[in-house]
C-alpha atoms as a PDB file:
ATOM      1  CA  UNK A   1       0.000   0.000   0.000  1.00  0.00           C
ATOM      2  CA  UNK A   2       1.370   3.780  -0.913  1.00  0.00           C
ATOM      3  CA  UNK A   3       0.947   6.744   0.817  1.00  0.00           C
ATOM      4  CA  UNK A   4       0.161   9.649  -1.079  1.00  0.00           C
ATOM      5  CA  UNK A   5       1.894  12.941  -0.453  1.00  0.00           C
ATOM      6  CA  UNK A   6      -0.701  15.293   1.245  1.00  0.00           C
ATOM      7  CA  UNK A   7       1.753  17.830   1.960  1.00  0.00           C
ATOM      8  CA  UNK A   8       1.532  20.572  -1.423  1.00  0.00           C
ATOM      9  CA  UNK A   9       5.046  21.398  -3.169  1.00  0.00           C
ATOM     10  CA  UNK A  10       6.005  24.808  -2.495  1.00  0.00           C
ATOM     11  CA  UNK A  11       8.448  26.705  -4.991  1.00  0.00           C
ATOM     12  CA  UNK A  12      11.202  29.015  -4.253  1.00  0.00           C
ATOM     13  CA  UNK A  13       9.463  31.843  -5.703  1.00  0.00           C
ATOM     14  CA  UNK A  14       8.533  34.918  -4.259  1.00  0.00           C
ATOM     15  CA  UNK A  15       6.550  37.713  -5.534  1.00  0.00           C
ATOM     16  CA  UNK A  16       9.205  41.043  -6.973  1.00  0.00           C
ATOM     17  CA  UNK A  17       6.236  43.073  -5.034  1.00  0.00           C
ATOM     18  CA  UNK A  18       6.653  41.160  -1.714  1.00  0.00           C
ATOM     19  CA  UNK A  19       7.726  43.795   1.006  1.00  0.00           C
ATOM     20  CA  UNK A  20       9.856  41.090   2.895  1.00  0.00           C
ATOM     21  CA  UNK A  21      12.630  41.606  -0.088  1.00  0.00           C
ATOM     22  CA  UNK A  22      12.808  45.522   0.521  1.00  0.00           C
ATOM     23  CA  UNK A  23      13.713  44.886   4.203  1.00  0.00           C
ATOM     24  CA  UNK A  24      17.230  45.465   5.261  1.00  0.00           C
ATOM     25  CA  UNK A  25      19.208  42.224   6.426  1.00  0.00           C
ATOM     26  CA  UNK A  26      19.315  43.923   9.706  1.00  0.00           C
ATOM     27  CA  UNK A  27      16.048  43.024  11.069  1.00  0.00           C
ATOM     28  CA  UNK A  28      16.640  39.047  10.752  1.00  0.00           C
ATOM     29  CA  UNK A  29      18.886  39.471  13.924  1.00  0.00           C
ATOM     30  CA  UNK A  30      21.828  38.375  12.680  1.00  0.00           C
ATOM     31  CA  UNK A  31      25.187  38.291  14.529  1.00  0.00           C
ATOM     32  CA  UNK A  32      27.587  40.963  14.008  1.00  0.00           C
ATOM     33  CA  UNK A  33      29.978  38.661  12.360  1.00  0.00           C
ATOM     34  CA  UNK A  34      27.479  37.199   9.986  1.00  0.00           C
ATOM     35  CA  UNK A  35      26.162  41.308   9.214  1.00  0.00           C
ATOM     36  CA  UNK A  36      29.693  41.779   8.455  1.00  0.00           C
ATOM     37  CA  UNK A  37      30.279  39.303   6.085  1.00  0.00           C
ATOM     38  CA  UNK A  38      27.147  39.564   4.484  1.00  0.00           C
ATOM     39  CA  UNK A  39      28.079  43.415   3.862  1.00  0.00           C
ATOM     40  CA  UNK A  40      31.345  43.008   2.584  1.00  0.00           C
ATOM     41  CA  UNK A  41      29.572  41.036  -0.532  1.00  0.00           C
ATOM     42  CA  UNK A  42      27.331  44.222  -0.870  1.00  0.00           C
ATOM     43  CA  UNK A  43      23.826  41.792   0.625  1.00  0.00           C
ATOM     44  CA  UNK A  44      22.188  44.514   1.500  1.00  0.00           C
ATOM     45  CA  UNK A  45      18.461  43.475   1.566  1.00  0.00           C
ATOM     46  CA  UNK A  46      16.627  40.370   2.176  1.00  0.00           C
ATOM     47  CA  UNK A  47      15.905  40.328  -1.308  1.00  0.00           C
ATOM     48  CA  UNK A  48      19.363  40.167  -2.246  1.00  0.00           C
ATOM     49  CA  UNK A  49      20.649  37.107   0.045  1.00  0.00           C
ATOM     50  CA  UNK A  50      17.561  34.896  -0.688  1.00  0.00           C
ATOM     51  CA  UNK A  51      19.063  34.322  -3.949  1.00  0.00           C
ATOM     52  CA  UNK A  52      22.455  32.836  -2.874  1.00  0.00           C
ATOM     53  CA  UNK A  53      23.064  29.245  -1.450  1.00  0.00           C
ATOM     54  CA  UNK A  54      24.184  27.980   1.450  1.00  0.00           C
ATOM     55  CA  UNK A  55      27.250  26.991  -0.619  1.00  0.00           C
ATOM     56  CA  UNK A  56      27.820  30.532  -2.376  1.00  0.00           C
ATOM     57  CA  UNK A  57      27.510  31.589   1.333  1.00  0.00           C
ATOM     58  CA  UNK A  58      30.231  29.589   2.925  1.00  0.00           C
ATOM     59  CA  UNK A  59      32.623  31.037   0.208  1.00  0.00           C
ATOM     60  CA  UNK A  60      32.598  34.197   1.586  1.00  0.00           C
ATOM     61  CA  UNK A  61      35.368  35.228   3.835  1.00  0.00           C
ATOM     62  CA  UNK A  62      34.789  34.633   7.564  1.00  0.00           C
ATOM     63  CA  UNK A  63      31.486  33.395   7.085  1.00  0.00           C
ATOM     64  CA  UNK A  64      31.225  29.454   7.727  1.00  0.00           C
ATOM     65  CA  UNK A  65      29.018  26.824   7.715  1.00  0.00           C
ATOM     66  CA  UNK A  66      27.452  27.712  11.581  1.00  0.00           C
ATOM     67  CA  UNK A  67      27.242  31.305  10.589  1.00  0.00           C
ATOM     68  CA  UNK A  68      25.181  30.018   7.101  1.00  0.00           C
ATOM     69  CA  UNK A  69      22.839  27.658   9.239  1.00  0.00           C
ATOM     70  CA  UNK A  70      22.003  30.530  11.881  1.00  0.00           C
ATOM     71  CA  UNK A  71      21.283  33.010   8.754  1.00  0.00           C
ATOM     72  CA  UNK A  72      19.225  29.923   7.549  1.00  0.00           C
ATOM     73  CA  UNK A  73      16.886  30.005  10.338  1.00  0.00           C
ATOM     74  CA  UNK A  74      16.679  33.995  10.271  1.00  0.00           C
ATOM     75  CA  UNK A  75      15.347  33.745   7.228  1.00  0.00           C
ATOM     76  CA  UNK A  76      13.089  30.433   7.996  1.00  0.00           C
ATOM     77  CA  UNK A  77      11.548  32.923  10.866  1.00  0.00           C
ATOM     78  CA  UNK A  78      10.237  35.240   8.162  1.00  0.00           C
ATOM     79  CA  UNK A  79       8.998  32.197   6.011  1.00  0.00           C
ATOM     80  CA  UNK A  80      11.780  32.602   3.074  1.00  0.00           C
ATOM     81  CA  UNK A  81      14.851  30.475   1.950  1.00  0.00           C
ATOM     82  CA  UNK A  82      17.926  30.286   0.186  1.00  0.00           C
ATOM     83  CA  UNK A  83      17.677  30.297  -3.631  1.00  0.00           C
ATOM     84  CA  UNK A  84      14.412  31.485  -3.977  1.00  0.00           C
ATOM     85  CA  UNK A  85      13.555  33.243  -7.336  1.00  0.00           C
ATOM     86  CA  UNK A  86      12.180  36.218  -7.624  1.00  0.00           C
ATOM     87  CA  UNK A  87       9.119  36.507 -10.079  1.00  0.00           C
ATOM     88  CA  UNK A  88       8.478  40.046 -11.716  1.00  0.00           C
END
């Protein structure tokens, strides 16, 4: 016997007109350290980092995989994720 999937399939994409994407990075809490490094590759607004990966993230100096998972869950609190695209 199979179990169908109940659960829908969500897409990474978000609306160009959501307001979530004009907010500054600033208001997910982030840790100095992980502000720092995310302004040093010019992420200035939410709509701006949800379009990198965790991977892409890691690259960046300073910035490591613990750093990544904590931005991760930032963004999770404001229902968003990493390489979502953006749909004008």
């Amino acid at each position: 016997m199979t179990k169908k999937n109940t659960l829908p399939i969500t897409e990474n994409i978000v609306s160009v007109t959501d307001s979530r994407l004009t907010n500054k990075v600033e208001i997910l809490k982030l840790t100095t350290r992980a502000l720092n490094c995310l302004r040093s590759q010019n992420i200035q607004y939410i709509g701006d980092l949800i379009q990198y990966s965790i991977k892409e993230l890691c690259q960046i100096k300073n910035l490591g995989g613990s750093t990544a998972w904590k931005i991760n869950q930032a963004l999770s609190s404001v229902n968003l994720t990493f390489e979502m695209k953006v749909k004008f």
